[in-house]
Protein backbone atom coordinates (compact mmCIF):
# COMPACT_ATOMS: atom_id res chain seq x y z
CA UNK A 1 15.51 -14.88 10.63
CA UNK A 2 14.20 -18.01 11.70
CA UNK A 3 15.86 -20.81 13.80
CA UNK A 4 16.98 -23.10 11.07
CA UNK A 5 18.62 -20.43 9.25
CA UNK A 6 20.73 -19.85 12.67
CA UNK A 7 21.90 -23.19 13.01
CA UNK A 8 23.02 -23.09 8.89
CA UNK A 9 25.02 -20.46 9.36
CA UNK A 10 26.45 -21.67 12.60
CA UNK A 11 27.49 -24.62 10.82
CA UNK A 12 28.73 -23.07 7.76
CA UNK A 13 32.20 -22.03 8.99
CA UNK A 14 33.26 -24.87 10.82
CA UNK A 15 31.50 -27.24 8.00
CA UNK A 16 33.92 -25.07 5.63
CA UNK A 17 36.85 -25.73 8.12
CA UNK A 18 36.61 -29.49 8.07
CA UNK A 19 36.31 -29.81 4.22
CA UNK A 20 39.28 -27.48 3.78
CA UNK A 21 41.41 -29.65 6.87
CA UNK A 22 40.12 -33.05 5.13
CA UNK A 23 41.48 -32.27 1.77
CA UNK A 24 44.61 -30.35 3.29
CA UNK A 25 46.15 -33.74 5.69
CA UNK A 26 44.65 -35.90 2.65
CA UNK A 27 42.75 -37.91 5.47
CA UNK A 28 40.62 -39.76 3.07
CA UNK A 29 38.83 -41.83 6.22
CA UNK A 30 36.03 -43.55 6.10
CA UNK A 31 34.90 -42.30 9.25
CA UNK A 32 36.68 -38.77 8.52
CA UNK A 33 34.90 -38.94 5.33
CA UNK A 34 31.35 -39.50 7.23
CA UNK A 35 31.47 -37.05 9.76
CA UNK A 36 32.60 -34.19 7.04
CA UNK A 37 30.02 -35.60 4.78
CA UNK A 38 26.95 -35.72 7.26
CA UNK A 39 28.24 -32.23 8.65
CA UNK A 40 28.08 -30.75 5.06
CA UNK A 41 24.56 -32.46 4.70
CA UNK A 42 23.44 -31.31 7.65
CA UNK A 43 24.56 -27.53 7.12
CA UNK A 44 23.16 -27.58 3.82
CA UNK A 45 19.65 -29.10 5.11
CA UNK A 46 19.54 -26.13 7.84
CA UNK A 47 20.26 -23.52 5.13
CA UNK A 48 17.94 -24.83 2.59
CA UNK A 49 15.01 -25.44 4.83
CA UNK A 50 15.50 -21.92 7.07
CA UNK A 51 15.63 -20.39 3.50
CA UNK A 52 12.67 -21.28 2.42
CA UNK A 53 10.74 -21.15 5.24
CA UNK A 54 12.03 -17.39 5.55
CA UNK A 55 10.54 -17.01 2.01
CA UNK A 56 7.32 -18.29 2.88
CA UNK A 57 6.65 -16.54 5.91
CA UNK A 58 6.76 -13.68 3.77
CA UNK A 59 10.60 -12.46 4.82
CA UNK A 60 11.04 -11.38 1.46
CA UNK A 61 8.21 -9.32 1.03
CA UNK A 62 6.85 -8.67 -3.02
CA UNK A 63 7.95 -5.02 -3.80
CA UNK A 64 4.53 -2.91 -5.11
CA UNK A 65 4.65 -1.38 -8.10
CA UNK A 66 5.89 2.02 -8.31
CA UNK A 67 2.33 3.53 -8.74
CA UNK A 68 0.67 1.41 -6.26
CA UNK A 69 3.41 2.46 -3.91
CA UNK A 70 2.85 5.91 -3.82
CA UNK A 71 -0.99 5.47 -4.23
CA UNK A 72 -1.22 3.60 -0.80
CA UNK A 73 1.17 6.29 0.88
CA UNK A 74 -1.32 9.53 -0.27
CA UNK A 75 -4.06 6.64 1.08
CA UNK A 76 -2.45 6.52 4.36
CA UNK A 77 -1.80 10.76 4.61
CA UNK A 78 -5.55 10.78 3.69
CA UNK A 79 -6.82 8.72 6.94
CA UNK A 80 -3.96 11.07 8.95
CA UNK A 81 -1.74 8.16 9.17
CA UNK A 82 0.94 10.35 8.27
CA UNK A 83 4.04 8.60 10.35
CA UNK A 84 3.60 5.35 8.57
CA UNK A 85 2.48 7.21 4.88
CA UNK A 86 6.43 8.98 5.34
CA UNK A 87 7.60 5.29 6.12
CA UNK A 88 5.86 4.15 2.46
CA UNK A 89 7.45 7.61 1.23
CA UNK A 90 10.99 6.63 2.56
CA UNK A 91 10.83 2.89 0.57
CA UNK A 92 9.74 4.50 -2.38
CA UNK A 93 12.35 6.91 -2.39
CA UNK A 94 14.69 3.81 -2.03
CA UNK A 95 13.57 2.23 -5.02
CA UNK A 96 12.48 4.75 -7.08
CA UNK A 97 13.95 7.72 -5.94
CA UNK A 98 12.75 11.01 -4.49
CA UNK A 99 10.92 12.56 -7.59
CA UNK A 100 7.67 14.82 -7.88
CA UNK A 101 5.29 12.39 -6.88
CA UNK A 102 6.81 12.27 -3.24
CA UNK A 103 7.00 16.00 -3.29
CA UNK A 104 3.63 16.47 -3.93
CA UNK A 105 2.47 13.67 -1.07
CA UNK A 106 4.84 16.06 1.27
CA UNK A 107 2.83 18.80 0.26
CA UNK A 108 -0.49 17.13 1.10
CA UNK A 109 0.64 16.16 4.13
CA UNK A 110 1.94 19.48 5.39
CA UNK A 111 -1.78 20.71 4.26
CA UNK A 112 -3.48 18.76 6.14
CA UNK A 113 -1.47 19.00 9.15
CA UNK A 114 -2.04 22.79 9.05
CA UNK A 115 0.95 23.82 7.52
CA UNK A 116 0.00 26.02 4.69
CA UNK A 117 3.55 27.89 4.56
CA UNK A 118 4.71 24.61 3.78
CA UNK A 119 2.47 22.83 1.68
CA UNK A 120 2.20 26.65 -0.15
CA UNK A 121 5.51 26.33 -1.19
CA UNK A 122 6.03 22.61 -2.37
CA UNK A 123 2.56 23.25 -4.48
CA UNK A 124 3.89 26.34 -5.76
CA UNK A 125 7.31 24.84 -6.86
CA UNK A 126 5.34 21.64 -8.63
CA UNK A 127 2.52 23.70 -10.77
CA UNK A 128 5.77 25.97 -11.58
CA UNK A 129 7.47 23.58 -12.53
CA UNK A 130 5.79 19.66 -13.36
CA UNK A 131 2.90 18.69 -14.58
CA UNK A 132 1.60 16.48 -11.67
CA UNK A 133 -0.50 19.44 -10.23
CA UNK A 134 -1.84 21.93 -11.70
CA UNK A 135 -1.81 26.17 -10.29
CA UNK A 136 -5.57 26.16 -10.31
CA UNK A 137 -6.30 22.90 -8.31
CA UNK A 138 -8.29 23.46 -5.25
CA UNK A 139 -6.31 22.27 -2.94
CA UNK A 140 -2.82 24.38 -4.23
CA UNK A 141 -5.15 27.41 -4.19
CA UNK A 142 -6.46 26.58 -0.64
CA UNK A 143 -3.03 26.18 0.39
CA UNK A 144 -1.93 29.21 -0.99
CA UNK A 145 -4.63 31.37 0.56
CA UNK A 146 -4.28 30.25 3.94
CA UNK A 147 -0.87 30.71 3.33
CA UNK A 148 -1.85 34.05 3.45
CA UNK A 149 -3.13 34.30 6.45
CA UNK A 150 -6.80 34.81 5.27
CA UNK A 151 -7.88 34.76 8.52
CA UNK A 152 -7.03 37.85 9.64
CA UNK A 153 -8.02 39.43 6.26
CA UNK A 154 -11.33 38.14 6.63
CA UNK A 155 -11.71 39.67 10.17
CA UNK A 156 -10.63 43.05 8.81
CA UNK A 157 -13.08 43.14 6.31
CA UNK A 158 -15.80 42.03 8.67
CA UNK A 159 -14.35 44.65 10.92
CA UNK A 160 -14.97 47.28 8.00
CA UNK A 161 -18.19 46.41 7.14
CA UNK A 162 -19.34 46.76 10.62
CA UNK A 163 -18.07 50.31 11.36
CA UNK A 164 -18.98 51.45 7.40
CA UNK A 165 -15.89 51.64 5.97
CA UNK A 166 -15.52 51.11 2.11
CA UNK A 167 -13.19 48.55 1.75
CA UNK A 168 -11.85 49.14 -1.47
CA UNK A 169 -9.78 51.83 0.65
CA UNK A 170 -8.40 49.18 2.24
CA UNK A 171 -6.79 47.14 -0.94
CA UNK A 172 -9.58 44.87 -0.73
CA UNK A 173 -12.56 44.47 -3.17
CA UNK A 174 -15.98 42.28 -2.92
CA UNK A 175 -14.36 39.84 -5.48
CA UNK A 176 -11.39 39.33 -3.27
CA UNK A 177 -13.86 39.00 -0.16
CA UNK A 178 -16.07 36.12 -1.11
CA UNK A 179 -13.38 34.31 -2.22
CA UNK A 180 -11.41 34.41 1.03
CA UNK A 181 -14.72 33.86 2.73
CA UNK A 182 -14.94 30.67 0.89
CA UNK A 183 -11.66 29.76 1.36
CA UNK A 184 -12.15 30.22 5.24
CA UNK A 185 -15.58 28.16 5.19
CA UNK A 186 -13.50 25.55 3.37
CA UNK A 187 -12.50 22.60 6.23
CA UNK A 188 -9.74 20.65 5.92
CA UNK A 189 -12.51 17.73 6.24
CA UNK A 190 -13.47 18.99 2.24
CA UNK A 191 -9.91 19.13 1.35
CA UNK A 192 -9.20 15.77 2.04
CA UNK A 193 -11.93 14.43 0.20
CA UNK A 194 -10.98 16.89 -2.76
CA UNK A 195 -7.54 14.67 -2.32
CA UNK A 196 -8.83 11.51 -2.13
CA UNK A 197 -10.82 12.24 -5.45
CA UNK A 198 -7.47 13.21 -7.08
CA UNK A 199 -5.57 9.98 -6.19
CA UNK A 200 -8.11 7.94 -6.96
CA UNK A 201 -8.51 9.41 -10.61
CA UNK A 202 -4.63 9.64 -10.82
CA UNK A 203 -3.56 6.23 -9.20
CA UNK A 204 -6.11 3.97 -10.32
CA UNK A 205 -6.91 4.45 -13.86
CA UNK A 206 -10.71 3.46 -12.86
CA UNK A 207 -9.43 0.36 -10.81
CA UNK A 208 -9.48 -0.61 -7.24
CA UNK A 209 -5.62 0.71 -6.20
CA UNK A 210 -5.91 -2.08 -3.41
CA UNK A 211 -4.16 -2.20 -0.36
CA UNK A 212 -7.62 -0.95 1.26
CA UNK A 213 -8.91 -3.59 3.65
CA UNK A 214 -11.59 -4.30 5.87
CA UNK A 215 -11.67 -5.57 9.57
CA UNK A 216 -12.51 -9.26 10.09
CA UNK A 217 -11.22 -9.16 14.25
CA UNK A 218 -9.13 -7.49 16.43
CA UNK A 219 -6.83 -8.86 18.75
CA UNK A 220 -7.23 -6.05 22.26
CA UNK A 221 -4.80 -8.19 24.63
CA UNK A 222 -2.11 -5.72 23.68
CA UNK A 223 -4.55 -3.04 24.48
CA UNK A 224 -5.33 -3.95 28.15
CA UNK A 225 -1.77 -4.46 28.64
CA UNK A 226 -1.03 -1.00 27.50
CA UNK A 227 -4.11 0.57 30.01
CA UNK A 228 -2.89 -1.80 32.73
CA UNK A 229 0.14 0.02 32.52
CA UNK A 230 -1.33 3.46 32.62
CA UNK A 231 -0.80 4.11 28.64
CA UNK A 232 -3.26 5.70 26.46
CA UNK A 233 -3.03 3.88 23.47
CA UNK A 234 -3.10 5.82 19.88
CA UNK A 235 -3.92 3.35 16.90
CA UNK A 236 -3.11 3.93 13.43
CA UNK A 237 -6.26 2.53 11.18
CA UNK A 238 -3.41 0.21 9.99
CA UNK A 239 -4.46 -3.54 9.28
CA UNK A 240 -2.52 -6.71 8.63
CA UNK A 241 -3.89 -10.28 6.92
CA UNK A 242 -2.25 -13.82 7.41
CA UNK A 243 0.80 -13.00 5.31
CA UNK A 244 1.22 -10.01 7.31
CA UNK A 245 0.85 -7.52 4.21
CA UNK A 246 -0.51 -4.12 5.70
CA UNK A 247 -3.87 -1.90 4.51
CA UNK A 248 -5.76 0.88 4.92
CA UNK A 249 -8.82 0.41 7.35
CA UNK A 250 -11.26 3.43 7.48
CA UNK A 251 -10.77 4.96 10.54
CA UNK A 252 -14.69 4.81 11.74
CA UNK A 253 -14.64 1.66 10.78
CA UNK A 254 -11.32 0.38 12.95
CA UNK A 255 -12.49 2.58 16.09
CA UNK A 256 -16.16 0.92 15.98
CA UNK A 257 -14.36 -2.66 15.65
CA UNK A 258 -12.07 -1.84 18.54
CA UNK A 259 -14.43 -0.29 21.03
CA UNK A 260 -16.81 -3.44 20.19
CA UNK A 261 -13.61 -5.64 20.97
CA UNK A 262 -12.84 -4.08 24.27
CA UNK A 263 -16.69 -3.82 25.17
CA UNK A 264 -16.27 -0.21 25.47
CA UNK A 265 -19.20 1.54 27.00
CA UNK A 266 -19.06 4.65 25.15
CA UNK A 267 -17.27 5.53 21.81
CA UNK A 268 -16.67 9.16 20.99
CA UNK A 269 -15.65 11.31 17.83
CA UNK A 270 -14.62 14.18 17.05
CA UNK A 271 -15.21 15.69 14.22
CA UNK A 272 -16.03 19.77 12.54
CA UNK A 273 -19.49 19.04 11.72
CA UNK A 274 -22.47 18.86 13.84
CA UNK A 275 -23.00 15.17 14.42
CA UNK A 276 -24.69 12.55 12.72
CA UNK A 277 -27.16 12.45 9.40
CA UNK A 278 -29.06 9.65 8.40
CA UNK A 279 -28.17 11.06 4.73
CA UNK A 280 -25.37 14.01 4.61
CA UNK A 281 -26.75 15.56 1.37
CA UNK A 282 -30.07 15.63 3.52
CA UNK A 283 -29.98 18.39 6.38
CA UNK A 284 -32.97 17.82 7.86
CA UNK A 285 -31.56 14.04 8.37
CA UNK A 286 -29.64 14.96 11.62
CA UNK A 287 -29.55 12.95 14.43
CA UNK A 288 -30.07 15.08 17.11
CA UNK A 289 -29.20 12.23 20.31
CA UNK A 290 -28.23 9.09 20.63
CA UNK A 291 -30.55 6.49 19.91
């Protein structure tokens, strides 16, 4: 709330009080008169001007539509933003309401966090009992089979097969072991992008959803005041533009910006694949050291 919207309201009651006192004693002044006049002038002024100005500095933010909403909060889970995708989640709910759309974001969420018992369940509930995911998607199955602890199943097997053992003794069946094998050499790197794919065919309707942006400069004064202080800073890929509305930065993107901002000497990832390709469909592409 800005200043001049202080002052309005400071004014309002005692601008109220004199009008009510003026027409109460019947002290029809000229100079009574003024001062109540110029009082109620000046209130209104402060209230008008502070109102507007709130307005246009973007206090009253536009609401999103209800499907570009919950398309920017599965955008956010998908860059691991998850803390500020549950915020998005929590003013949808407001507005909209908790239905299966924000069930199904929880259950994305959970799976990518690593919590298949969770995200098992949630995706079992929704392709019981919806129609916004289906039992055979990839990523309900995936959930569902690490729900399972494949792991361990997959050790077993490899435990059999070493020492001889025919592992249809054992309840399990070649069928049944590439598929967990595949599930286990699935990353949670290719189930993301199996996500993404589904929200952008879902949410979009072939369109740009929006709310992705890109970075045009940093601002890393707040940064070397956190280090000065001995704090290791953790950023969100979480932009703003002039009117303060937020978006979606790729995450590669934001940390190259920032380490370029701060003149970082080195800038590390980590990540579950080897490194670097010139072209990722293109093995032999790999970029074995730093150039």
């Amino acid at each position: 709330m800005n200043i001049f919207f202080q002052i309005g309201l400071g004014l309002l009651p005692g601008t109220i009080a004199a009008i009510i006192l003026l027409i109460k004693r019947r002290a029809f002044r000229f100079g009574k008169i003024g001062m109540v006049l110029l009082l109620t002038l000046g209130c209104g002024a402060m209230l008008f001007y502070g109102g507007m100005k709130f307005i246009s500095d973007g206090g009253i933010a536009p609401r999103l539509s209800e499907k570009k909403t919950i398309a920017f909060a599965n955008a956010l889970a998908g860059e691991g933003a998850y803390e500020e995708a549950y915020e998005v989640l929590d003013e949808y709910s407001s507005h909209y309401g908790y239905d299966n759309h924000c069930r199904l974001l929880n259950a994305r969420i959970a799976l990518l966090k690593g919590d298949y018992e969770s995200a098992s369940g949630l995706y079992r509930y929704l392709s019981a009992n919806t129609d916004v995911i289906g039992a055979d998607a990839e990523e309900v199955v995936f959930a569902s089979k690490k729900g399972q602890n494949t792991a361990a199943d997959l050790v077993m097997i490899g435990y059999l097969k070493e020492v001889g053992e025919n592992i249809a003794d054992y309840g399990y069946t070649e069928d049944s072991y590439e598929e967990i094998r595949q599930i286990e050499e699935t990353s949670l790197a290719d189930i993301q992008k199996i996500i993404e794919d589904e929200v952008e065919k879902k949410y979009s309707d072939g369109q740009d959803i929006g709310y992705v942006g890109e970075v045009t400069g940093i601002n890393p004064e707040i940064l070397y005041d956190l280090l000065e202080k001995d704090f290791l800073p953790i950023i969100a890929p979480i932009g703003l533009d002039e009117n303060f509305q937020t978006y979606n930065i790729n995450a590669d993107d934001a940390a190259c910006a920032i380490a370029k901002a701060v003149h970082a000497e080195k800038l590390a990832f980590l990540t579950d694949i080897e490194g670097l390709y010139r072209d990722i469909n293109d093995k032999s592409s790999f970029i074995s050291r730093s150039l």
